[in-house]
Protein backbone atom coordinates (compact mmCIF):
# COMPACT_ATOMS: atom_id res chain seq x y z
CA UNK A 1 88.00 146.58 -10.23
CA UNK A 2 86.98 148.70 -13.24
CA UNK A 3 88.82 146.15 -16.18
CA UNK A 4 86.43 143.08 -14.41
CA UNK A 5 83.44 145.30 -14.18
CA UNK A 6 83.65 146.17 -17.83
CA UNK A 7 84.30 142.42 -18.18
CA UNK A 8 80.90 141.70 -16.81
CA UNK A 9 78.97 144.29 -18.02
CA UNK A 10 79.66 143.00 -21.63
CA UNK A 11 79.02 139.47 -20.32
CA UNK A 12 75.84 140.55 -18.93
CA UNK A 13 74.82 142.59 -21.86
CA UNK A 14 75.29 139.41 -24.07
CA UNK A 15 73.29 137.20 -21.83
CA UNK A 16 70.52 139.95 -21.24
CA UNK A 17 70.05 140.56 -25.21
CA UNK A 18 70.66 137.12 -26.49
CA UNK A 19 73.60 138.62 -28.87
CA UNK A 20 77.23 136.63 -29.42
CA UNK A 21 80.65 138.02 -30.57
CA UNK A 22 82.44 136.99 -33.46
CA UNK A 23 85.12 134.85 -32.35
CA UNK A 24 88.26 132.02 -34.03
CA UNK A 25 89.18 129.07 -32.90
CA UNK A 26 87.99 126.81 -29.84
CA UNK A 27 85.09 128.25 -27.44
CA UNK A 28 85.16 127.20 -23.56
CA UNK A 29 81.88 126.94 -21.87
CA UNK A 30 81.30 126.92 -18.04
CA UNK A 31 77.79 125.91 -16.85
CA UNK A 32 76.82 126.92 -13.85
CA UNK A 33 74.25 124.47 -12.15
CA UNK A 34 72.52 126.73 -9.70
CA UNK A 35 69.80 126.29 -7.28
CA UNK A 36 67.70 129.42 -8.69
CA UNK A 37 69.28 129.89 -12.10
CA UNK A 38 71.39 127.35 -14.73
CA UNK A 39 73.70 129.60 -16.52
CA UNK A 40 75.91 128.76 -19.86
CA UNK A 41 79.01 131.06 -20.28
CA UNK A 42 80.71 130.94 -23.64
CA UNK A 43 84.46 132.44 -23.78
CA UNK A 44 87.07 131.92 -26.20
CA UNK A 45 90.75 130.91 -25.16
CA UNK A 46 91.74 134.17 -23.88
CA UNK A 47 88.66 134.31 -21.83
CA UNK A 48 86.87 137.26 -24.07
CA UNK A 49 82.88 136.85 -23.54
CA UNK A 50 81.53 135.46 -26.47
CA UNK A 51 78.02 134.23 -25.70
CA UNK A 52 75.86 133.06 -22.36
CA UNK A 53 72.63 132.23 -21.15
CA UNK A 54 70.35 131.64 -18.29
CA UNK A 55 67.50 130.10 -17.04
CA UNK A 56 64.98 129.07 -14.10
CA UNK A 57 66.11 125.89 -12.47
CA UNK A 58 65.26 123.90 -9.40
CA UNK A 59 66.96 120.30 -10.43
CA UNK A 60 69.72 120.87 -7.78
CA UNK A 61 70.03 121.75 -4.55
CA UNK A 62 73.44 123.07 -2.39
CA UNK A 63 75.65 121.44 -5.47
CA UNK A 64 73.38 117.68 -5.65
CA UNK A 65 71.52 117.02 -8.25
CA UNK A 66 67.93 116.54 -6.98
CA UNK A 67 66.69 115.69 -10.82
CA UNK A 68 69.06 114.27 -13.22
CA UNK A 69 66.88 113.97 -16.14
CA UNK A 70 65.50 117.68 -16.14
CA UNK A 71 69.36 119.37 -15.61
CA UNK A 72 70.12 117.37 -18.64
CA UNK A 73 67.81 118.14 -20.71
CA UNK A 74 68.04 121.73 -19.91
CA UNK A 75 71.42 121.65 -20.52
CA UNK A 76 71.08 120.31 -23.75
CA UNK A 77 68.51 123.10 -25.13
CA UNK A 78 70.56 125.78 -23.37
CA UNK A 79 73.44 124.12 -25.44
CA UNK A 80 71.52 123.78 -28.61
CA UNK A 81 70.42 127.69 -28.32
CA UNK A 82 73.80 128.56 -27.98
CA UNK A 83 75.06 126.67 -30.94
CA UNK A 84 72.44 127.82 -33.45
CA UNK A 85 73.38 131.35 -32.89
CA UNK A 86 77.09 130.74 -32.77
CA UNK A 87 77.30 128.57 -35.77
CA UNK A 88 79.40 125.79 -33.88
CA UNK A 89 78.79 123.25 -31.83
CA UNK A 90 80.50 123.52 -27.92
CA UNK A 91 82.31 120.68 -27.32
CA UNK A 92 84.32 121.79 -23.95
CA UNK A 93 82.94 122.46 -20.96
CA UNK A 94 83.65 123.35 -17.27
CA UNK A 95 81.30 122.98 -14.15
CA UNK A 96 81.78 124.48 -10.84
CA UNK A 97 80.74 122.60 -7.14
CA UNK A 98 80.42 124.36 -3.57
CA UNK A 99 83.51 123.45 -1.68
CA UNK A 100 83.46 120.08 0.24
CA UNK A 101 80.37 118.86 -1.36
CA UNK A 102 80.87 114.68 -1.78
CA UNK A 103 82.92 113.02 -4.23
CA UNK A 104 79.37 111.73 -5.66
CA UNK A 105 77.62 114.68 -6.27
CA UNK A 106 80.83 115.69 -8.39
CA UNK A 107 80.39 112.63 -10.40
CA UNK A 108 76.70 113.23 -10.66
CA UNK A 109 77.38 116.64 -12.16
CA UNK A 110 79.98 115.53 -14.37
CA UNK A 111 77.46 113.32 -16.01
CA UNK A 112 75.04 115.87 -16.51
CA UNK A 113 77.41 117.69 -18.64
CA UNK A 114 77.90 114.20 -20.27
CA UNK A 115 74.61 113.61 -21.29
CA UNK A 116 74.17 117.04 -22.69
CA UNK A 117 76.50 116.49 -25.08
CA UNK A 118 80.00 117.92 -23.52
CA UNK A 119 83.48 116.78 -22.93
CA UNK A 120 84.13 117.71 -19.18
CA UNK A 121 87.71 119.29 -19.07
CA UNK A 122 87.74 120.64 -15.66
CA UNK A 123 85.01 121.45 -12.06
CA UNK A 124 86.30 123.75 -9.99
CA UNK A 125 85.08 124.73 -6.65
CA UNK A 126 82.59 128.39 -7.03
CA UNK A 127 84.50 130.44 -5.05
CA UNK A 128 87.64 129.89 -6.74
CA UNK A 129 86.01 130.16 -10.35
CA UNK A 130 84.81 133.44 -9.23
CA UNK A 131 88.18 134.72 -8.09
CA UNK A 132 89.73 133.81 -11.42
CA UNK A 133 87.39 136.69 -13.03
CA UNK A 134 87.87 139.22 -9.65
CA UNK A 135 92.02 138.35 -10.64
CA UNK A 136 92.32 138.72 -6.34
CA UNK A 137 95.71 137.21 -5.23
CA UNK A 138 95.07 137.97 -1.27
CA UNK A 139 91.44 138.18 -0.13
CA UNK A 140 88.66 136.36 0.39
CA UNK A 141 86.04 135.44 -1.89
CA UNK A 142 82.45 134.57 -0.97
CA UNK A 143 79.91 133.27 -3.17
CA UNK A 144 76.31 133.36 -1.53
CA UNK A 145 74.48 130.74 -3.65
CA UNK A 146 70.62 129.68 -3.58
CA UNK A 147 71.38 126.98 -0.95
CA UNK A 148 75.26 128.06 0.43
CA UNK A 149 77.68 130.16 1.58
CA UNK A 150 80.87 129.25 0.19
CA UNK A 151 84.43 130.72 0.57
CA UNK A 152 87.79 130.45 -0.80
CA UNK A 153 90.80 132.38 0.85
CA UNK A 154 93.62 133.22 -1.43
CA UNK A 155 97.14 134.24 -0.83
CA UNK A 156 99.99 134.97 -3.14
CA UNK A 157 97.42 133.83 -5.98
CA UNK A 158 97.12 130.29 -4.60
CA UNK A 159 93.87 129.35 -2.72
CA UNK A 160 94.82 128.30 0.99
CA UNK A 161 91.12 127.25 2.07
CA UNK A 162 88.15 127.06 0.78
CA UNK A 163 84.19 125.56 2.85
CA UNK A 164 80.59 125.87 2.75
CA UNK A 165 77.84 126.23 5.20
CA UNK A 166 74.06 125.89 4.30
CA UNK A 167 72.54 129.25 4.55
CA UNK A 168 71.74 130.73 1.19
CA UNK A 169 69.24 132.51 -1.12
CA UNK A 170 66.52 130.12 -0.51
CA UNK A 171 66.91 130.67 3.50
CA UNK A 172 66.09 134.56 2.57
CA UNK A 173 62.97 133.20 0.76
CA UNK A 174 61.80 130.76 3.79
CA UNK A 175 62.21 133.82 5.85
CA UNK A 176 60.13 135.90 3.62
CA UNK A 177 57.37 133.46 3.29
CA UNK A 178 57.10 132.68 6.46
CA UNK A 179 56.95 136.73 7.51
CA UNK A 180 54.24 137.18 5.03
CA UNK A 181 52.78 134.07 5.21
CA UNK A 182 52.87 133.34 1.69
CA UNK A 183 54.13 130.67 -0.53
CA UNK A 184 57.35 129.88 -1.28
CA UNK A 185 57.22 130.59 -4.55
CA UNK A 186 55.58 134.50 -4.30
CA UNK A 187 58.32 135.16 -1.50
CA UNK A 188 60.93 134.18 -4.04
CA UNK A 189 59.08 136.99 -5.99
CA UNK A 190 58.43 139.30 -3.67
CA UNK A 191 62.45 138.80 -2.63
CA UNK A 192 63.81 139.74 -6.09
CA UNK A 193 61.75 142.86 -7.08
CA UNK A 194 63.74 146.04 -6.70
CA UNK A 195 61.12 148.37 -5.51
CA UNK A 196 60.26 146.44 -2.87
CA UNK A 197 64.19 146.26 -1.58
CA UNK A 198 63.70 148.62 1.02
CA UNK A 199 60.22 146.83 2.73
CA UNK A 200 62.23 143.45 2.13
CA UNK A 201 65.93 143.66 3.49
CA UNK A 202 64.64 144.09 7.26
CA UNK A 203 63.23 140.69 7.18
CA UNK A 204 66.08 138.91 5.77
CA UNK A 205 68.75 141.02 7.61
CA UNK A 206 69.11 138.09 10.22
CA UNK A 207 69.71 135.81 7.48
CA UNK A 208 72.35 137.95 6.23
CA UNK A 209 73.83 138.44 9.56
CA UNK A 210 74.45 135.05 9.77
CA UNK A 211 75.86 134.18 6.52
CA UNK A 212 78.21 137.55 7.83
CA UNK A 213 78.83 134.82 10.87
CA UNK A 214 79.61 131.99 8.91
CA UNK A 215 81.94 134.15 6.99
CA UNK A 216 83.60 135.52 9.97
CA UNK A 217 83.76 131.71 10.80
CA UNK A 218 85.85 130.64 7.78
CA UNK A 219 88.44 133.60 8.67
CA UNK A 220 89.09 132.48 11.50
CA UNK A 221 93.35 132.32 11.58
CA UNK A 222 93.48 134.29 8.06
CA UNK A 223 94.75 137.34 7.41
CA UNK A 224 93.04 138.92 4.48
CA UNK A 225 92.98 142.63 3.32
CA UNK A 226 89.22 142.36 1.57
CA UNK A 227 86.50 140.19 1.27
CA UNK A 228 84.80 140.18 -2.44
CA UNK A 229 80.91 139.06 -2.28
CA UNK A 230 79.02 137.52 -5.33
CA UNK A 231 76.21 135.34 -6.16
CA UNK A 232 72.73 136.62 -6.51
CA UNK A 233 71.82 136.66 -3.44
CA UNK A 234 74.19 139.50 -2.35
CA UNK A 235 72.28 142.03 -4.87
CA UNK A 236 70.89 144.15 -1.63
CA UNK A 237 72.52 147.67 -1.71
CA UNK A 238 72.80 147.34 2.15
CA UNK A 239 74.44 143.57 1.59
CA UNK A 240 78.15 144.96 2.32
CA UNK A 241 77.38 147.25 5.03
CA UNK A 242 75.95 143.84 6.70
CA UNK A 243 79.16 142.56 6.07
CA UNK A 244 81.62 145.12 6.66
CA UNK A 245 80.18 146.00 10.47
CA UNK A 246 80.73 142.32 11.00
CA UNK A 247 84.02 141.24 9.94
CA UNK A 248 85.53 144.80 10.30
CA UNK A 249 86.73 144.59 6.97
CA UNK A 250 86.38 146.07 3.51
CA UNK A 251 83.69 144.77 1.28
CA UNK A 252 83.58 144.63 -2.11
CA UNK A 253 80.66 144.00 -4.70
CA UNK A 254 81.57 143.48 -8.27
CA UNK A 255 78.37 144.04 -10.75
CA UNK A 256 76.33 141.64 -12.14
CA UNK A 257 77.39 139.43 -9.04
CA UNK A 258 75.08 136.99 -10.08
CA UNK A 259 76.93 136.08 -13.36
CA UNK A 260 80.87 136.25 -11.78
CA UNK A 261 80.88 132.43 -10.55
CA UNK A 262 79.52 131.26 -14.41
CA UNK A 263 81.72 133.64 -16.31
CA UNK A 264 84.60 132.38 -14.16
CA UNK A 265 83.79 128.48 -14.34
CA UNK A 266 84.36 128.98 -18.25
CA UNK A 267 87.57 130.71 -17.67
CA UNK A 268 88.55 127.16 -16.17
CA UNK A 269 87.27 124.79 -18.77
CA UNK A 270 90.50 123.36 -20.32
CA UNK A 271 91.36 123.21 -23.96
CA UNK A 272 92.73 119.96 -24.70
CA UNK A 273 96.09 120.06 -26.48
CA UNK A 274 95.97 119.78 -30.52
């Protein structure tokens, strides 16, 4: 996994410092509408990081848009940030959905990308868009989102299955709040500071054991040698071990977890033919 973690280290670095690469030809962008976080990831066609960005967003909620306008017009400044400093304007673009979410909510998302100024070329389901950066051809991936659990199962580099269950980030954050009886928004807080990781992961262990349920779930009937976990709400160091006691499998963690699903939804925008 070391040629994907170098990947997303450099992806991460550009998002972190606001940087891009020098680059020809066409850019693909994947924008990844997330219940915590909307991230932009700019590639060009042989998938080299070129630019990203990310930013707080509550306008949808376990893949359905809860607020139209606000996605698209944070979108559209994400899009216009990215364009000054790249000195072109993004024209393609790629979202991703969790799996089995309705054909509406597709449509809805579609049109957010729309309205921010992009031609839609492809939306992919999350887990696959993150196993297109992993490059797994047997295996499971599982992307733990703010509001789901999603999985695609992969063999011979096809994807056999892929489902979603609602438990997710936000559940952690519920569970936090309500231990501490706080709001919602200093749990979320309180949830995502590092030096409070080891006070924190006892409460949300049960949440974590379930999603480690649900997982087991989806499985069922598969035969798979590993099980990658991204998303940002598998940062925990003792995330895997949750994981691994459950299924009785190997667990694997890529880094920068959280940006694997956006980096890999750009991968999948489509270049139209000249």
């Amino acid at each position: 996994m070391e040629l994907k973690n170098r990947t997303l280290s450099n992806f991460a670095e550009l998002v972190a410092t606001g940087e891009c690469k020098k680059f020809r030809g066409r850019l693909k962008t994947g924008i990844d509408l997330g219940t915590a976080n909307t991230v932009l990831a700019v590639v060009d066609r042989n998938n080299r990081p070129i630019a990203g960005i990310s930013a707080p967003s509550h306008a949808i909620q376990d893949g359905v848009i809860v607020n139209y306008y606000e996605s698209v017009q944070l979108v559209t400044r994400l899009k216009a940030e990215l364009e000054e400093k790249l000195g072109t304007e993004l024209l393609y673009g790629a979202a991703a959905i969790p799996p089995g979410v309705s054909e509406g909510s597709v449509k809805s998302i579609g049109y957010v990308m729309e309205g921010a100024g992009f031609e839609v070329t492809n939306i992919v389901d999350e887990p696959t868009a993150a196993a297109s950066v992993l490059k797994i051809t047997d295996g499971a991936v599982v992307d733990v989102g703010g509001g789901t659990t999603g999985i695609s199962i992969l063999k011979d580099g096809k994807v056999i299955y892929t489902d979603d269950e609602a438990t997710g980030g936000s559940h952690m954050t519920m569970t936090v709040a309500g231990h501490y009886k706080i709001p919602y928004e200093e749990a979320e807080v309180l949830k995502t500071t590092p030096e409070k990781e080891d006070e924190i992961f006892p409460v949300i262990k049960a949440t974590i054991e379930k999603m480690a349920v649900i997982t087991e779930k989806f499985l069922n009937g598969y035969q798979v040698p590993a099980v990658y976990v991204v998303g940002g709400s598998c940062m925990f160091k003792e995330f895997t071990t949750v994981f691994e006691k459950k299924l009785k499998l190997p667990v694997y963690r890529p880094v920068h977890s959280l940006l694997v699903t956006p980096l890999g939804i750009a991968y999948n925008c489509e270049l139209p033919k000249v």
